[in-house]
C-alpha atoms as a PDB file:
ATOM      1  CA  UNK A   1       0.000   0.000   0.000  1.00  0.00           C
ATOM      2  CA  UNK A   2       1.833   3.553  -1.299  1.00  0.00           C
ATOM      3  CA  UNK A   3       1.401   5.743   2.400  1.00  0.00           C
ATOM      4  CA  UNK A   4       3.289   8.652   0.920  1.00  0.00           C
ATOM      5  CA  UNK A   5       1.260  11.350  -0.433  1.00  0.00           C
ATOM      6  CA  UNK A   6       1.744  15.161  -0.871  1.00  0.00           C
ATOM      7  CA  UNK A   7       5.607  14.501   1.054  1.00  0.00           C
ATOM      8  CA  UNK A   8       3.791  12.776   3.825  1.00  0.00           C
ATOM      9  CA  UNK A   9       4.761   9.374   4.965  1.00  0.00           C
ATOM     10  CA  UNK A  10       1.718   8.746   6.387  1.00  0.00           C
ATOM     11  CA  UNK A  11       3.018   5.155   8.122  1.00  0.00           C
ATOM     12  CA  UNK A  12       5.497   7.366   9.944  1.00  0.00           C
ATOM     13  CA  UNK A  13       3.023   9.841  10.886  1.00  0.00           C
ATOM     14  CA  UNK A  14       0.827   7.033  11.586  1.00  0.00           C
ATOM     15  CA  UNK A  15       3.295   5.403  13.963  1.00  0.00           C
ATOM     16  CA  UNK A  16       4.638   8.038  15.612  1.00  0.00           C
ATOM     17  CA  UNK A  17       0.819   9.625  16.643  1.00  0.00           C
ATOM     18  CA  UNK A  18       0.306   6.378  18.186  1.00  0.00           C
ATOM     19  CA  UNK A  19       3.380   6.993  20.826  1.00  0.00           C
ATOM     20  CA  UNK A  20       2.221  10.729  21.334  1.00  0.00           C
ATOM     21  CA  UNK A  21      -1.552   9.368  21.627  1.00  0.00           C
ATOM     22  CA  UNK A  22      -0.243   6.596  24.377  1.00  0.00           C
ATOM     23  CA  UNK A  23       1.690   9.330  25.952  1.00  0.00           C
ATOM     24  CA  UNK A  24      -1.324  11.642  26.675  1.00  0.00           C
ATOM     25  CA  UNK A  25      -3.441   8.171  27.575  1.00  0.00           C
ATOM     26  CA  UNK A  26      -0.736   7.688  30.068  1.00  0.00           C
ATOM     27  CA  UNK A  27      -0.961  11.317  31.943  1.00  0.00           C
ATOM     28  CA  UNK A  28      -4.618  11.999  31.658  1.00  0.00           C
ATOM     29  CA  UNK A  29      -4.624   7.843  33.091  1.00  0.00           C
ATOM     30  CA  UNK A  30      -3.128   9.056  35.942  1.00  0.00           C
ATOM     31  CA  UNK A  31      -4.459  12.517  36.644  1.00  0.00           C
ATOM     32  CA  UNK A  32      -8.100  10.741  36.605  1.00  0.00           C
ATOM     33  CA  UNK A  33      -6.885   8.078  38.815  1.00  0.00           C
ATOM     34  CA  UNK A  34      -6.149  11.082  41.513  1.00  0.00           C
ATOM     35  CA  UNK A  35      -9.201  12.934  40.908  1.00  0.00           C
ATOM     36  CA  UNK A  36     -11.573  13.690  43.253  1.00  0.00           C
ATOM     37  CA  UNK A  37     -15.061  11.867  42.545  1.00  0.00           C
ATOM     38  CA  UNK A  38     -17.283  13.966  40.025  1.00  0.00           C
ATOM     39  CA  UNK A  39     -19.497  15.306  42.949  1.00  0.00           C
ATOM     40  CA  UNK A  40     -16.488  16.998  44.747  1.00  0.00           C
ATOM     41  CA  UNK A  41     -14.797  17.706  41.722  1.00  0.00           C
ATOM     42  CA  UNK A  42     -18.012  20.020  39.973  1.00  0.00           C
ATOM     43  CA  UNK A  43     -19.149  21.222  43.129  1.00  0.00           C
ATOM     44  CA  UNK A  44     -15.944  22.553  43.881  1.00  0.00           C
ATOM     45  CA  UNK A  45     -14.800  23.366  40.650  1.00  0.00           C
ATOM     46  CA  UNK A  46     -11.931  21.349  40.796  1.00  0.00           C
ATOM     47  CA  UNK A  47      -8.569  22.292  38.648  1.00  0.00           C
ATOM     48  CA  UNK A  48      -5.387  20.660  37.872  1.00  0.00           C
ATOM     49  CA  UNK A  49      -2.978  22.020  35.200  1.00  0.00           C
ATOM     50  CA  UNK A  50      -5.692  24.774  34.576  1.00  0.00           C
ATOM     51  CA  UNK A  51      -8.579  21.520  32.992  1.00  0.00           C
ATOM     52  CA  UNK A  52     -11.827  20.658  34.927  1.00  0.00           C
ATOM     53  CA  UNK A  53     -12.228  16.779  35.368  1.00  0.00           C
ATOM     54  CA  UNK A  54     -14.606  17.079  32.512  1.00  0.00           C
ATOM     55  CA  UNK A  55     -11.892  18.127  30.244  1.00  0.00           C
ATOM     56  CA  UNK A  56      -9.696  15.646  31.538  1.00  0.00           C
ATOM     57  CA  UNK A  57     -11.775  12.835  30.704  1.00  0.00           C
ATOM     58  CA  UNK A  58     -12.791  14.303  27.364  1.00  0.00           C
ATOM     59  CA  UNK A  59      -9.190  14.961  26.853  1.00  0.00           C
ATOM     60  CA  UNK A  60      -8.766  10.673  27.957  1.00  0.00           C
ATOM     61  CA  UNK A  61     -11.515   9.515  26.088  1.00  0.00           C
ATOM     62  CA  UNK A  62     -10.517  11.475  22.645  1.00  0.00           C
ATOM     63  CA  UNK A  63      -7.274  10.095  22.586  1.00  0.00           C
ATOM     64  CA  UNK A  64      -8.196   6.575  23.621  1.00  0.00           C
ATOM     65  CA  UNK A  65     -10.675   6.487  20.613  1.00  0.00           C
ATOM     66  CA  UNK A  66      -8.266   8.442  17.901  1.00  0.00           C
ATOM     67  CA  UNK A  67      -5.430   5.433  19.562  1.00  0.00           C
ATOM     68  CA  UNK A  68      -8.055   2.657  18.416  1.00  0.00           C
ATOM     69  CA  UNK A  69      -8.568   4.138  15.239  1.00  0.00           C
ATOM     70  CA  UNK A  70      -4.442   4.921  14.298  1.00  0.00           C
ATOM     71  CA  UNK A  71      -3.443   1.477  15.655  1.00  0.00           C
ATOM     72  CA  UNK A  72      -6.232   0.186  13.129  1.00  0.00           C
ATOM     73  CA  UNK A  73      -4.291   2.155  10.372  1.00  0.00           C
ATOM     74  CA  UNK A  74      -1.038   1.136  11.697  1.00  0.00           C
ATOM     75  CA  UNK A  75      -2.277  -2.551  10.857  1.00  0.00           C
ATOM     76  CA  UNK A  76      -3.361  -1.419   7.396  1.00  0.00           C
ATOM     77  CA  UNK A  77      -0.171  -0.013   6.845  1.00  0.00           C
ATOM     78  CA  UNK A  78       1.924  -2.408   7.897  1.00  0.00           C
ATOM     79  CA  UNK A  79      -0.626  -5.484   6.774  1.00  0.00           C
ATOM     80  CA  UNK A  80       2.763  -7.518   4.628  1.00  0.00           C
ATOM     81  CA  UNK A  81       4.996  -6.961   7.046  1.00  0.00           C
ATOM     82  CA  UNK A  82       2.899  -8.035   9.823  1.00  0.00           C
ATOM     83  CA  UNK A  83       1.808 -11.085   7.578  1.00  0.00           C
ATOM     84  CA  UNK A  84       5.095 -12.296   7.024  1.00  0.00           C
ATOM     85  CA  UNK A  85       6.011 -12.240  10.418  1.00  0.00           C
ATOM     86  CA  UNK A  86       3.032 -14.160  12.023  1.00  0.00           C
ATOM     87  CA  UNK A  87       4.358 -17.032   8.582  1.00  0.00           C
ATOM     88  CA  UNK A  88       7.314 -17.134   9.909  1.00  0.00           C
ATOM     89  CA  UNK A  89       6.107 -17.306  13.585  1.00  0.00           C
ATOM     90  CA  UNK A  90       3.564 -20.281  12.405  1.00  0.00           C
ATOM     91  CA  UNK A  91       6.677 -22.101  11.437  1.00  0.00           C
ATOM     92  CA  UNK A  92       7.887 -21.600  15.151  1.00  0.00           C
ATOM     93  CA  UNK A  93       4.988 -24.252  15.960  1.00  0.00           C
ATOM     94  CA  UNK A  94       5.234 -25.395  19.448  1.00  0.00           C
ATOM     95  CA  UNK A  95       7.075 -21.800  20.173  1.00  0.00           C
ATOM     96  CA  UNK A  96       4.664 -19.405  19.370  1.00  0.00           C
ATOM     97  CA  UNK A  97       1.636 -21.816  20.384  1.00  0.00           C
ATOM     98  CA  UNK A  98       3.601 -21.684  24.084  1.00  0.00           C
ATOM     99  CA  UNK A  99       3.881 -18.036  24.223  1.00  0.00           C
ATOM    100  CA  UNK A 100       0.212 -17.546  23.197  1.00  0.00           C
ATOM    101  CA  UNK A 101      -1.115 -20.103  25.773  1.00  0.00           C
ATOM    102  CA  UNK A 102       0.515 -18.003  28.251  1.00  0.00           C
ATOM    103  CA  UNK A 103      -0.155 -14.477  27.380  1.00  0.00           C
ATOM    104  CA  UNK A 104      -3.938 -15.561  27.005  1.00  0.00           C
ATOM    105  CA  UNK A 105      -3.481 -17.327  30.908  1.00  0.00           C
ATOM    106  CA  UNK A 106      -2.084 -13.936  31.938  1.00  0.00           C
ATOM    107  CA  UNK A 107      -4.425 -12.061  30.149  1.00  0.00           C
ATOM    108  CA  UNK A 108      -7.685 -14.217  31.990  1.00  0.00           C
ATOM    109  CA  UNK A 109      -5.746 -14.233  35.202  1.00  0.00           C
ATOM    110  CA  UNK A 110      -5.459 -10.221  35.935  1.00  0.00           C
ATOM    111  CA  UNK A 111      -9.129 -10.288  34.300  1.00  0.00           C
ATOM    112  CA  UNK A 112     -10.424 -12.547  37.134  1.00  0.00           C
ATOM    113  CA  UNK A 113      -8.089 -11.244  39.858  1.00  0.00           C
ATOM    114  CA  UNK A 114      -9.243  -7.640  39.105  1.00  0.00           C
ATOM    115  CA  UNK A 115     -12.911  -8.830  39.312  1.00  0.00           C
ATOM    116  CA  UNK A 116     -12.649 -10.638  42.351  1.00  0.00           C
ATOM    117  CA  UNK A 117     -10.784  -7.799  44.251  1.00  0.00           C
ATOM    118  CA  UNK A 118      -7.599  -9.724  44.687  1.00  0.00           C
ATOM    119  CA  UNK A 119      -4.217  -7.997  45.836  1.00  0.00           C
ATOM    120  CA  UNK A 120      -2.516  -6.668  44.743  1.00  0.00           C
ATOM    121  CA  UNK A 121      -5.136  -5.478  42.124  1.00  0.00           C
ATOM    122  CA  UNK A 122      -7.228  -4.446  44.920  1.00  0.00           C
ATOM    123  CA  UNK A 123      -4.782  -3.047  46.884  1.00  0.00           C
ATOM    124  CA  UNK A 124      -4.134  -0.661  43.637  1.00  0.00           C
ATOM    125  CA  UNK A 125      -7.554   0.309  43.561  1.00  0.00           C
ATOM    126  CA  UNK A 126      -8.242   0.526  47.233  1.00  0.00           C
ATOM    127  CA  UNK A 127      -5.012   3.401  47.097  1.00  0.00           C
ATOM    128  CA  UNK A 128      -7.009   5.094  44.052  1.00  0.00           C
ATOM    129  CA  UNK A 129     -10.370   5.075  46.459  1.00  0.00           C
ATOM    130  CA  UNK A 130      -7.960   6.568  49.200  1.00  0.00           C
ATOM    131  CA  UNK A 131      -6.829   9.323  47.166  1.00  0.00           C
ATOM    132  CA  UNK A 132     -10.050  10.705  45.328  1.00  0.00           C
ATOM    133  CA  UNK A 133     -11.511  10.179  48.949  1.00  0.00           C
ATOM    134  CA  UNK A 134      -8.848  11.934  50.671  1.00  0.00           C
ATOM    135  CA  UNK A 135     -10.075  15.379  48.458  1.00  0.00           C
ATOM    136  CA  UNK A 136     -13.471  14.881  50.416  1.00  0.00           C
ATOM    137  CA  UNK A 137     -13.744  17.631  52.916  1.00  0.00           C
ATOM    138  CA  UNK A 138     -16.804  19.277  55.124  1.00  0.00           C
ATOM    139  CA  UNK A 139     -16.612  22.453  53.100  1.00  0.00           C
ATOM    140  CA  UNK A 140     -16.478  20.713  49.639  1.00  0.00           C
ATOM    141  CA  UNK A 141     -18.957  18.211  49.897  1.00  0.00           C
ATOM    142  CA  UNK A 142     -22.252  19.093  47.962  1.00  0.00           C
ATOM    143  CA  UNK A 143     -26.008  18.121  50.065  1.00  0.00           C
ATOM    144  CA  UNK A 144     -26.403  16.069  47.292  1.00  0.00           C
ATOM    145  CA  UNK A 145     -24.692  14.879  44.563  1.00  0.00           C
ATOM    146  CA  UNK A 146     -24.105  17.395  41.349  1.00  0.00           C
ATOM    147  CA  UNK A 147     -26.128  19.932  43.455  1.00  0.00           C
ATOM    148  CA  UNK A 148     -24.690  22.682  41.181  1.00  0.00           C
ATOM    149  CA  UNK A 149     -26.745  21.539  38.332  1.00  0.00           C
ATOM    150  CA  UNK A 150     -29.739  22.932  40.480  1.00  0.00           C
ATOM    151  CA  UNK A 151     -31.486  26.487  40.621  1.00  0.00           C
ATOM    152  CA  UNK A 152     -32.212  28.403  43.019  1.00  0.00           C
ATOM    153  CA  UNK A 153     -35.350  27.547  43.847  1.00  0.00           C
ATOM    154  CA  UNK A 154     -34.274  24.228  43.740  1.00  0.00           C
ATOM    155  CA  UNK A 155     -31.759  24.540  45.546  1.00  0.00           C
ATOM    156  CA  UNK A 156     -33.518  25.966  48.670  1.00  0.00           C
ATOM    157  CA  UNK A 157     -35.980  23.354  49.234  1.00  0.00           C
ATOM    158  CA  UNK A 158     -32.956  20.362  48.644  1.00  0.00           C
ATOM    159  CA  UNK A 159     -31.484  22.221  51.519  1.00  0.00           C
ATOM    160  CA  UNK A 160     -34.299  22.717  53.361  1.00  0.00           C
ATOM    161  CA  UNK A 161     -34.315  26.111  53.781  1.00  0.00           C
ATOM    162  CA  UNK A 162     -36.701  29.450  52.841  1.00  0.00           C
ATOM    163  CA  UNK A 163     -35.998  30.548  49.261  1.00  0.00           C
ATOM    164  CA  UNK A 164     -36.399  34.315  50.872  1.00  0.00           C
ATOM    165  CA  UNK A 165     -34.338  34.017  53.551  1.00  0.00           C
ATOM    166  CA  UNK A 166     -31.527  32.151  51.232  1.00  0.00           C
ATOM    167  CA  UNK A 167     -31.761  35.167  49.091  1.00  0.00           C
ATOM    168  CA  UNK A 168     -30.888  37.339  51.962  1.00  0.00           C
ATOM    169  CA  UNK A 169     -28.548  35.676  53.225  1.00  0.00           C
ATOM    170  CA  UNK A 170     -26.590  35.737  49.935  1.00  0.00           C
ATOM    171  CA  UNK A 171     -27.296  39.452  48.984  1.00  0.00           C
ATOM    172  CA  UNK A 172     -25.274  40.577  52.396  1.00  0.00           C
ATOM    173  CA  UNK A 173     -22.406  38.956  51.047  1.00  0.00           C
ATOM    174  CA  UNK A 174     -23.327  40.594  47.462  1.00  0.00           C
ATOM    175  CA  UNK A 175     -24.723  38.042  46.061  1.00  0.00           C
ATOM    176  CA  UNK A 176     -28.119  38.266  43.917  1.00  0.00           C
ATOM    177  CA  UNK A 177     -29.776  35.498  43.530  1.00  0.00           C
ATOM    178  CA  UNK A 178     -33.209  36.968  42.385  1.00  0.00           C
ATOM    179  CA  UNK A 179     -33.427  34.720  39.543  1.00  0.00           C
ATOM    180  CA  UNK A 180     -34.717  31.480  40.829  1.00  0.00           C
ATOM    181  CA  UNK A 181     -34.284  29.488  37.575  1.00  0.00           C
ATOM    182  CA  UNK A 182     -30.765  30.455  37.742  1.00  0.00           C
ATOM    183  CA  UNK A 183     -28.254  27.114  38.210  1.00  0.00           C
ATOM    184  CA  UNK A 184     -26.053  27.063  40.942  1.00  0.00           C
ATOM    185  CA  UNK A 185     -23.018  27.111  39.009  1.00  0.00           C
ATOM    186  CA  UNK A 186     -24.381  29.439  36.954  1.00  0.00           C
ATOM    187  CA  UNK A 187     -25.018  32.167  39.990  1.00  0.00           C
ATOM    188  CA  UNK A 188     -21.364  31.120  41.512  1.00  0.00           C
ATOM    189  CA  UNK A 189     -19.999  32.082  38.131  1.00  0.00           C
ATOM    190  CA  UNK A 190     -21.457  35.074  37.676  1.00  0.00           C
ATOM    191  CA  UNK A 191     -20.092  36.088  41.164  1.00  0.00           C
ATOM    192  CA  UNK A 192     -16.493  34.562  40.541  1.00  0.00           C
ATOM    193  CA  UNK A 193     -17.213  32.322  43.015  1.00  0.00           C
ATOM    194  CA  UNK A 194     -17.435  28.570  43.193  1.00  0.00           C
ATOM    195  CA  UNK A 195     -20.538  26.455  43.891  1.00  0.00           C
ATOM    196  CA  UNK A 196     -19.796  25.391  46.784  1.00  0.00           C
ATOM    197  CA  UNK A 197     -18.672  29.130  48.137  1.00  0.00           C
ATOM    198  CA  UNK A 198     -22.372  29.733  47.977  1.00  0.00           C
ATOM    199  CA  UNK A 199     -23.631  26.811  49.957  1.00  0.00           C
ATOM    200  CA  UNK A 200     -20.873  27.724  52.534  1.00  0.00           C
ATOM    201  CA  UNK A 201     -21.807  31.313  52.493  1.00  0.00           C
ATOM    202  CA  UNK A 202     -25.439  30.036  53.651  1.00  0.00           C
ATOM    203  CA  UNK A 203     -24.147  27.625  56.340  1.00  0.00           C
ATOM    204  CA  UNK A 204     -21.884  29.939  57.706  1.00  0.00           C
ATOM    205  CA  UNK A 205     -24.429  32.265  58.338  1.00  0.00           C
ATOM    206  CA  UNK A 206     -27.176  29.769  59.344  1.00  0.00           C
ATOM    207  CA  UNK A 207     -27.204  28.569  62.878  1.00  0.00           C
ATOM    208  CA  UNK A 208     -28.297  25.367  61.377  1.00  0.00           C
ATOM    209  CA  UNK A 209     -25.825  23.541  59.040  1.00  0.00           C
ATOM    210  CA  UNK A 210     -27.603  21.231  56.478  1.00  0.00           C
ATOM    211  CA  UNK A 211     -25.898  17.493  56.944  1.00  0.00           C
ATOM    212  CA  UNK A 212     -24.985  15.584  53.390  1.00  0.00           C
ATOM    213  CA  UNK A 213     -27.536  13.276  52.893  1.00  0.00           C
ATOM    214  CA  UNK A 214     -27.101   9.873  52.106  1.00  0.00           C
ATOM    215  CA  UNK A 215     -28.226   9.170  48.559  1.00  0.00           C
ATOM    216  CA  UNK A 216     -26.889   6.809  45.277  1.00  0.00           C
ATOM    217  CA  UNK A 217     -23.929   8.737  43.451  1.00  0.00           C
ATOM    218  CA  UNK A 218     -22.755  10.318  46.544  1.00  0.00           C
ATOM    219  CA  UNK A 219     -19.699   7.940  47.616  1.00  0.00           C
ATOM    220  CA  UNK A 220     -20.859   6.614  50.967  1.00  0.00           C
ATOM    221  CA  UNK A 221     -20.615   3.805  50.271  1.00  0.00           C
ATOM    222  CA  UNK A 222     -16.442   3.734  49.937  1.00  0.00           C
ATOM    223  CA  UNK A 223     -16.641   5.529  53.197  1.00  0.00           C
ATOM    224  CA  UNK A 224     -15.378   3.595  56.715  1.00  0.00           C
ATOM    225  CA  UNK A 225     -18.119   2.737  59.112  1.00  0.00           C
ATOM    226  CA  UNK A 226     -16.493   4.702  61.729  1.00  0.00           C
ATOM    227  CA  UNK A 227     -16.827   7.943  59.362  1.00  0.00           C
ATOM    228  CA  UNK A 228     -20.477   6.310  58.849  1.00  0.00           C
ATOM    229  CA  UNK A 229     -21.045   6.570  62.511  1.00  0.00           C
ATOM    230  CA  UNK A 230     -19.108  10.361  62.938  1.00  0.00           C
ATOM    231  CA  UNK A 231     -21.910  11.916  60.062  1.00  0.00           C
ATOM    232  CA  UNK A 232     -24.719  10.127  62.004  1.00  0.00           C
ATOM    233  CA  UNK A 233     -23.339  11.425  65.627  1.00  0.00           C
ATOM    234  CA  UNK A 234     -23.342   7.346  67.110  1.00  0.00           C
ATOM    235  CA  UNK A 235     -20.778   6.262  69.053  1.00  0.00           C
ATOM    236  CA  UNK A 236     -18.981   3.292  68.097  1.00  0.00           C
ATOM    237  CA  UNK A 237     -20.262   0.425  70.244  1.00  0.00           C
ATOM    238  CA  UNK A 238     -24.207   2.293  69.867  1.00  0.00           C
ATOM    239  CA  UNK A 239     -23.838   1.675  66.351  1.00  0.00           C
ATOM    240  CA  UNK A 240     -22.296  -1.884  66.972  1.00  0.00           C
ATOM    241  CA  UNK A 241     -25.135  -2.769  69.259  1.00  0.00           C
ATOM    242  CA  UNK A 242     -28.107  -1.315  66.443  1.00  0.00           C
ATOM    243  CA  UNK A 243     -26.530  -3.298  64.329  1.00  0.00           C
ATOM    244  CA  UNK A 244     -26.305  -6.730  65.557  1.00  0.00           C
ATOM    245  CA  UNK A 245     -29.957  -6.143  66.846  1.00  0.00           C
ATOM    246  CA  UNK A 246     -30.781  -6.044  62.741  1.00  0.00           C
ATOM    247  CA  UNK A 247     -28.556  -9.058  62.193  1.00  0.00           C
ATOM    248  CA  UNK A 248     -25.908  -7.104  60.410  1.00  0.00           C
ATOM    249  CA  UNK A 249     -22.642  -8.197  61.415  1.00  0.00           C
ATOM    250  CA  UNK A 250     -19.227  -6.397  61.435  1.00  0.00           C
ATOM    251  CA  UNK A 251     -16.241  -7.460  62.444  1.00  0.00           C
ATOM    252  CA  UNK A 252     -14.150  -4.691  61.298  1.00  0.00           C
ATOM    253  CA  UNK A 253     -13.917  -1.177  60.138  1.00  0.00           C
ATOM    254  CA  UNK A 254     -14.627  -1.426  56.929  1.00  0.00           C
ATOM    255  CA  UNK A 255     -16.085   0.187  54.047  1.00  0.00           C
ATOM    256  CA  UNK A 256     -19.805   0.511  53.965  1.00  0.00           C
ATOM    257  CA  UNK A 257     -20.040  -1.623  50.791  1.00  0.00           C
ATOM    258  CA  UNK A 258     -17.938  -4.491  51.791  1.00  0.00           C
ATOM    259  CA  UNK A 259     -19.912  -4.860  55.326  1.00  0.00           C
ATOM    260  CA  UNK A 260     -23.473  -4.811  53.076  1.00  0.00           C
ATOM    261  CA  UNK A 261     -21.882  -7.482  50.454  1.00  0.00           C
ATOM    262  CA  UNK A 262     -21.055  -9.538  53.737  1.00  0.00           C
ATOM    263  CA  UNK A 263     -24.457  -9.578  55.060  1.00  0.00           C
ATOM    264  CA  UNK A 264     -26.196  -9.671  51.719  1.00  0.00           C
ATOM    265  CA  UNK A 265     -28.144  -6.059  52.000  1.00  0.00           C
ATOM    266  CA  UNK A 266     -27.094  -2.574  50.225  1.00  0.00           C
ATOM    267  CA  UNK A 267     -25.648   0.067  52.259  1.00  0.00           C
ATOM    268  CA  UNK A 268     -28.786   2.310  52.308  1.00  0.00           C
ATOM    269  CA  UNK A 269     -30.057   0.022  54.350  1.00  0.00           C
ATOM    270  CA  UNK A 270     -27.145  -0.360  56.776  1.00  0.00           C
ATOM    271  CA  UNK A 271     -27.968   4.089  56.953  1.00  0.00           C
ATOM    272  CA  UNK A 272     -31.443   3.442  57.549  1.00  0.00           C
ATOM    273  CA  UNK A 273     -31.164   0.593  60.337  1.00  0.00           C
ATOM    274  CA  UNK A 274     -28.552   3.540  62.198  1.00  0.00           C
ATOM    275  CA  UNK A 275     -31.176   6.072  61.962  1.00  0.00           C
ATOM    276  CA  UNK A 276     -34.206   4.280  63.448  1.00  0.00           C
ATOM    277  CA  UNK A 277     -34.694   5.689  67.201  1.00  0.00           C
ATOM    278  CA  UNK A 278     -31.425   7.976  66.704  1.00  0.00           C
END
């Protein structure tokens, strides 16, 4: 196949975006595997190397499909070569038969030990849980998850507070929030602020502080039972005791997840047995 064209030689080019494209794979790999989680992350605006998360993982994703797409032409390209070498290979016999059998074990082995949570594939992701977790904080965590996607009006009731005195509350600190169907993010950008800025502006001058609630998408699960217990105000061996009254055992601290797979229930319903008679 002729791959020069217009001074281009486009099996070069071809080649040599593939190590550029595995390159940027390889950072914007590891900058998501720091990340906080999405909720933290939008809610607090999060910025590394002046890109959001989102453009991270559109930067990860792009460059992950264009890879698929220039190894595909790489194959093209090189289609004689490469058949010529897997002839020559065939002749290998028992060789190449060996090496295949155990590139395909390897290959089913991490698949299985990844699934199952085995170290030290576990272990691996366990550290990526700790670090995106480790981001968490009380004055970055949103009532609920992607809160900033909500208006005003919204907003107030999620949080369980007047719309009117939310309003005035943010217009002493400058803030107008008069439009109601105005996002969140929206009303923290207009002010140069960040979404979260304006929930903390509330709380801070609220006697009452509005606790995260526990819902799906907003990480509790990954969190430690003894955190579990700190959110809720229980003392450990309270929250031991309500527990083994529900037949939910625990013999460690462990993630909320884990302890529910163990006793064959979802972690909502580890939160819910905790808040009956708190």
């Amino acid at each position: 196949m002729k791959t020069k064209k217009y001074g281009i030689n486009w099996r070069a080019y071809t080649s040599l975006y593939m190590g550029y494209s595995l390159l940027l794979m390889t950072i914007t790999g590891i900058v998501l595997y720091i990340a906080p989680p999405g909720r933290i992350a939008h809610w607090s605006n999060w910025v590394f190397l002046g890109f959001t998360k989102t453009e991270w993982q559109a930067l990860h994703t792009i460059f992950s499909f264009l890879f698929v797409i220039s190894g595909t032409f790489h194959v093209i390209f090189n289609w004689k070569p490469l058949i010529n070498y897997m002839k020559e290979k065939a002749h290998a016999g028992r060789k190449i038969r060996k090496e295949f059998t155990y590139v395909t074990a390897t290959v089913i082995i991490f698949f299985f030990m990844t699934y199952l949570e085995i170290p030290p594939f576990s272990s691996f992701m366990d550290l990526g849980n700790y670090i995106t977790d480790s981001w968490e904080t009380p004055e970055n965590t949103p009532p609920i998850p992607h809160a900033e996607i909500l208006s005003v009006g919204e907003f107030s009731k999620t949080i369980n507070i007047d719309l009117a005195k939310m309003q005035s509350l943010l217009k002493s600190s400058g803030i107008d929030a008069s439009d109601t169907s105005m996002t969140i993010e929206d009303l923290a950008k207009a002010n140069n602020l960040q979404p979260n800025d304006i929930y903390n502006i509330i709380k801070g001058e609220t006697k009452t502080a509005v606790k995260t609630a526990f819902t799906p998408g907003s990480g509790f699960g990954r969190k430690k039972l003894s955190a579990i217990f700190k959110e809720l105000n229980i003392m450990w061996q309270e929250g031991i005791a309500k527990l083994k009254k529900a037949n939910i055992n625990v013999t460690e601290d462990a993630e909320l997840k884990q302890i529910a797979e163990k006793n064959g229930i979802s972690p909502i319903e580890i939160i819910n047995t905790l808040r009956v008679n708190k």
